[in-house]
Protein backbone atom coordinates (compact mmCIF):
# COMPACT_ATOMS: atom_id res chain seq x y z
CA UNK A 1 5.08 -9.45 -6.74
CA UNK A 2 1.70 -9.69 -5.38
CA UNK A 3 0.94 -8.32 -1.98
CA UNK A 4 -2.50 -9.62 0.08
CA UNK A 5 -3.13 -7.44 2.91
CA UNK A 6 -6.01 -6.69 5.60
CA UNK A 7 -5.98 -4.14 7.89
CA UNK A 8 -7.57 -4.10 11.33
CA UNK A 9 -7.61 -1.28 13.77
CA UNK A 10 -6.59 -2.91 16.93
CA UNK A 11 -7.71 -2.14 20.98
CA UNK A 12 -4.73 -1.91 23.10
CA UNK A 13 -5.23 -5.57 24.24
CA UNK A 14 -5.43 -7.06 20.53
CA UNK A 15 -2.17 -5.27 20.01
CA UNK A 16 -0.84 -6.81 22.85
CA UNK A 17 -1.99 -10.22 21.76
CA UNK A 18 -1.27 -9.70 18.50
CA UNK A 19 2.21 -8.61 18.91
CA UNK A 20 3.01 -11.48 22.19
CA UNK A 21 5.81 -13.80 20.75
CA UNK A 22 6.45 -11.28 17.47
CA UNK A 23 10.02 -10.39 16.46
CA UNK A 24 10.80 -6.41 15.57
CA UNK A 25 12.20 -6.29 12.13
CA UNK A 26 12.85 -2.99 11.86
CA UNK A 27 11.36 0.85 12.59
CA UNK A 28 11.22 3.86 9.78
CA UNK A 29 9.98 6.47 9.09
CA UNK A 30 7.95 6.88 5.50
CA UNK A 31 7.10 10.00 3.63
CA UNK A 32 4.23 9.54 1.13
CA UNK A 33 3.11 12.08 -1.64
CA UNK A 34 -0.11 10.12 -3.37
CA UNK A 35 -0.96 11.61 -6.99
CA UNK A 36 -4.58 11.86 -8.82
CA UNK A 37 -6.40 13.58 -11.22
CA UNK A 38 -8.51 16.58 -10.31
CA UNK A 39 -11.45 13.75 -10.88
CA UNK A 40 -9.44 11.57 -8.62
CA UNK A 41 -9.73 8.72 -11.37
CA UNK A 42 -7.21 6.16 -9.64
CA UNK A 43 -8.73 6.59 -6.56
CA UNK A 44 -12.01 5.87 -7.73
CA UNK A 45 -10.35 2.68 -9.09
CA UNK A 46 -8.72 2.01 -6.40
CA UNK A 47 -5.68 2.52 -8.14
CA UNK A 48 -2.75 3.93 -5.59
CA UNK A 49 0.10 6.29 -6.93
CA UNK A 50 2.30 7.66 -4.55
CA UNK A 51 5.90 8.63 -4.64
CA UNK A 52 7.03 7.22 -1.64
CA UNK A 53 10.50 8.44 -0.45
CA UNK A 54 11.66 9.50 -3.74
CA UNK A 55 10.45 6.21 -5.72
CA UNK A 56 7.18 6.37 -7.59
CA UNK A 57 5.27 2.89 -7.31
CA UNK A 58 1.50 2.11 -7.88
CA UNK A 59 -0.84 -0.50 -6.39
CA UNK A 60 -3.22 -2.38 -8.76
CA UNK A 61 -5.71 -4.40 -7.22
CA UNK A 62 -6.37 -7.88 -8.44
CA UNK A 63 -9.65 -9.30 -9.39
CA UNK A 64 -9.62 -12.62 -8.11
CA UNK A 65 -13.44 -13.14 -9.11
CA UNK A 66 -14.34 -14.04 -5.58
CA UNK A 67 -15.69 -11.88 -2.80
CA UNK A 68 -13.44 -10.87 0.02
CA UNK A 69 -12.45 -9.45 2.61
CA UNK A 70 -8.79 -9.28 1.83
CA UNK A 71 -6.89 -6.63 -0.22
CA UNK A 72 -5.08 -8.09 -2.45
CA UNK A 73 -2.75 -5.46 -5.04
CA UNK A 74 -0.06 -5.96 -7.58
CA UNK A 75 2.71 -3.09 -6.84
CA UNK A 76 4.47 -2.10 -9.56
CA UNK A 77 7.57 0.19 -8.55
CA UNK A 78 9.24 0.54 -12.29
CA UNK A 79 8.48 3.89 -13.61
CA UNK A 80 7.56 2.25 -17.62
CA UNK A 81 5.20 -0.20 -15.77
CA UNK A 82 3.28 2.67 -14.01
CA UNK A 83 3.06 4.61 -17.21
CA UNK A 84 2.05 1.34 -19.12
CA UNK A 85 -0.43 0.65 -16.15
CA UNK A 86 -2.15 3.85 -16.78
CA UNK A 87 -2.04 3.62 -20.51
CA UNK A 88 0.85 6.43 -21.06
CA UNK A 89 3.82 5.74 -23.01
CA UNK A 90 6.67 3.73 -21.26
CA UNK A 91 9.12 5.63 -22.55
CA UNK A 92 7.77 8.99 -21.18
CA UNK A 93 9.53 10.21 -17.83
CA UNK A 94 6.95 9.36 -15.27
CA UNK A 95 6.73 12.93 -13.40
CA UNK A 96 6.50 14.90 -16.39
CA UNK A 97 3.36 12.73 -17.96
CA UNK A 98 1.92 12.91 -14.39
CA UNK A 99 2.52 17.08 -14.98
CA UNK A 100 1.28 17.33 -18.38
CA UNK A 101 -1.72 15.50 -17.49
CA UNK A 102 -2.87 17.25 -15.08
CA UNK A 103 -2.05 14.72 -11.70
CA UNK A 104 -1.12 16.60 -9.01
CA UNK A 105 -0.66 15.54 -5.60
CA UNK A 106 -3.79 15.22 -3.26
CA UNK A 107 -2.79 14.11 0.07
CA UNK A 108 1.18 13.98 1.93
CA UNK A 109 1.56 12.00 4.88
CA UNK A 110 4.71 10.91 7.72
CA UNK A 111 4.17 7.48 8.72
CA UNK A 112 5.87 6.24 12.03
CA UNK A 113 6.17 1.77 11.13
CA UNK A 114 7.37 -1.17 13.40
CA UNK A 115 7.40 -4.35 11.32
CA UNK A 116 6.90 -7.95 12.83
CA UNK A 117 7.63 -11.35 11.97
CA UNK A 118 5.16 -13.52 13.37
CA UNK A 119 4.41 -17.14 12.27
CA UNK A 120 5.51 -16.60 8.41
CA UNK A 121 2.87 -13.26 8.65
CA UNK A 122 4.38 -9.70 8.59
CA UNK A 123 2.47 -7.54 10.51
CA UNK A 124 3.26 -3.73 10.53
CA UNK A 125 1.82 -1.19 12.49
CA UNK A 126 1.11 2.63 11.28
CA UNK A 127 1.23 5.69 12.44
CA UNK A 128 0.10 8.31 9.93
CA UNK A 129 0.32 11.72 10.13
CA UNK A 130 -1.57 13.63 7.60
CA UNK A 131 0.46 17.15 6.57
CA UNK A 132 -1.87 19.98 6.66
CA UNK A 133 -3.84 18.65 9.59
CA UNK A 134 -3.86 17.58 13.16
CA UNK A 135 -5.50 13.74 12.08
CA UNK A 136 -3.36 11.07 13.56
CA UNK A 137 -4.12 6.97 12.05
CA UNK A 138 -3.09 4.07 13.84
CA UNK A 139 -3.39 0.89 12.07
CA UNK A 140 -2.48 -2.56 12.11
CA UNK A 141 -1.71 -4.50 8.51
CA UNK A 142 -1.08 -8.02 8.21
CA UNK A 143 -0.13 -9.57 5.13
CA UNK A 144 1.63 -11.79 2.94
CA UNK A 145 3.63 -11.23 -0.40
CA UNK A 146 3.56 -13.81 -2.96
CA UNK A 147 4.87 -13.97 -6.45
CA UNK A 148 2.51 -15.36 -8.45
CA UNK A 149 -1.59 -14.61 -8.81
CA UNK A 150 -2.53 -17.97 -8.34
CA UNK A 151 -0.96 -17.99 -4.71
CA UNK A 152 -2.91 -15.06 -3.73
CA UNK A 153 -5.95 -17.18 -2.85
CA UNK A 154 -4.54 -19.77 -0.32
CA UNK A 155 -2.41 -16.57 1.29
CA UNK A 156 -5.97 -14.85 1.79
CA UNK A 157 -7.49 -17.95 3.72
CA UNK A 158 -4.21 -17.80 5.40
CA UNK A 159 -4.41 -13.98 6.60
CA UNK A 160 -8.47 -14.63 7.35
C-alpha cells in the first residue's frame, strides 16, 4: 500500500471550504510513540517509526525521481518488514532489536482526527498534542492510497 499525502495548514475559511459538501467518516483519538536513534538516523531519512496504538508501523518514502510537492510513503505495518526495512533480522522481535540497538522513543503525542470523504479524496484533520509540552498542531492532510508505485504519480497530480 502506497499512501500520497500533502498537508496544508488551513485559515478558518479554507476549512470551511474545504470541508462544504464533505461526509464525516469517523472521529478518534490516536496515541503515537515515534522511535530513533540517539543520532536520529530515520528521521534524517525521513524514515517514520512509531508505535501507534500498540502496532508498530514505519513510513518509507518513495523516490519517484521527479520533484514534488507531494509526500508520497510506503507504510509498512508488519513487524519482519520494519526489521527488514531497517536491515535487522526479520525474525528478531521488533521491540527488543529497537532496545538492543539503542532506539528509544523521542517524541509522544494525542492526536484528536475527523476524517472526510470528499470527491474520492480523504481528507483528515489533526489535532496534535505533544506530551511534555503545552504545543498544540492543527493540520489538514489530504491524500490518496494506492496499491501499486506506478499509481502514485497520477494520484499526486490528482491531490495538486
Amino acid at each position: 500500500m502506497f499512501e500520497v499525502e500533502q498537508n496544508f495548514n488551513l485559515t478558518p475559511g479554507q476549512k470551511q471550504s474545504l470541508l462544504s459538501g464533505a461526509e464525516l467518516q469517523h472521529e478518534k483519538t490516536i496515541s503515537d510513540i515515534y522511535f530513533d536513534s540517539p543520532s536520529y538516523t530515520l528521521t534524517l531519512q525521513d524514515l517514520w517509526l512509531r508505535e501507534r496504538d500498540g502496532a508498530f508501523e514505519l513510513k518509507v518514502p518513495v523516490d519517484m525521481q521527479t520533484t514534488s510537492l507531494i509526500d508520497q510513503y510506503e507504510e509498512i505495518e508488519d513487524e519482519p518488514g520494519i526489521l527488514n526495512r531497517l536491515a535487522f533480522p526479520a525474525d528478531n522481535r521488533l521491540r527488543e532489536t529497537l532496545a538492543t540497538n539503542h532506539f528509544e522513543p523521542f517524541c509522544k503525542c494525542i492526536t484528536s482526527r475527523k476524517t472526510y470523504l470528499k470527491n474520492g479524496f480523504t481528507i483528515v484533520l489533526d489535532e496534535v498534542a505533544y506530551l511534555g509540552t503545552e504545543f498544540l498542531f492543527n493540520t489538514c492532510e489530504i491524500e490518496l492510497v494506492v496499491e501499486t508505485r506506478e499509481r502514485m504519480p497520477e494520484a499526486s497530480r490528482k491531490i495538486a
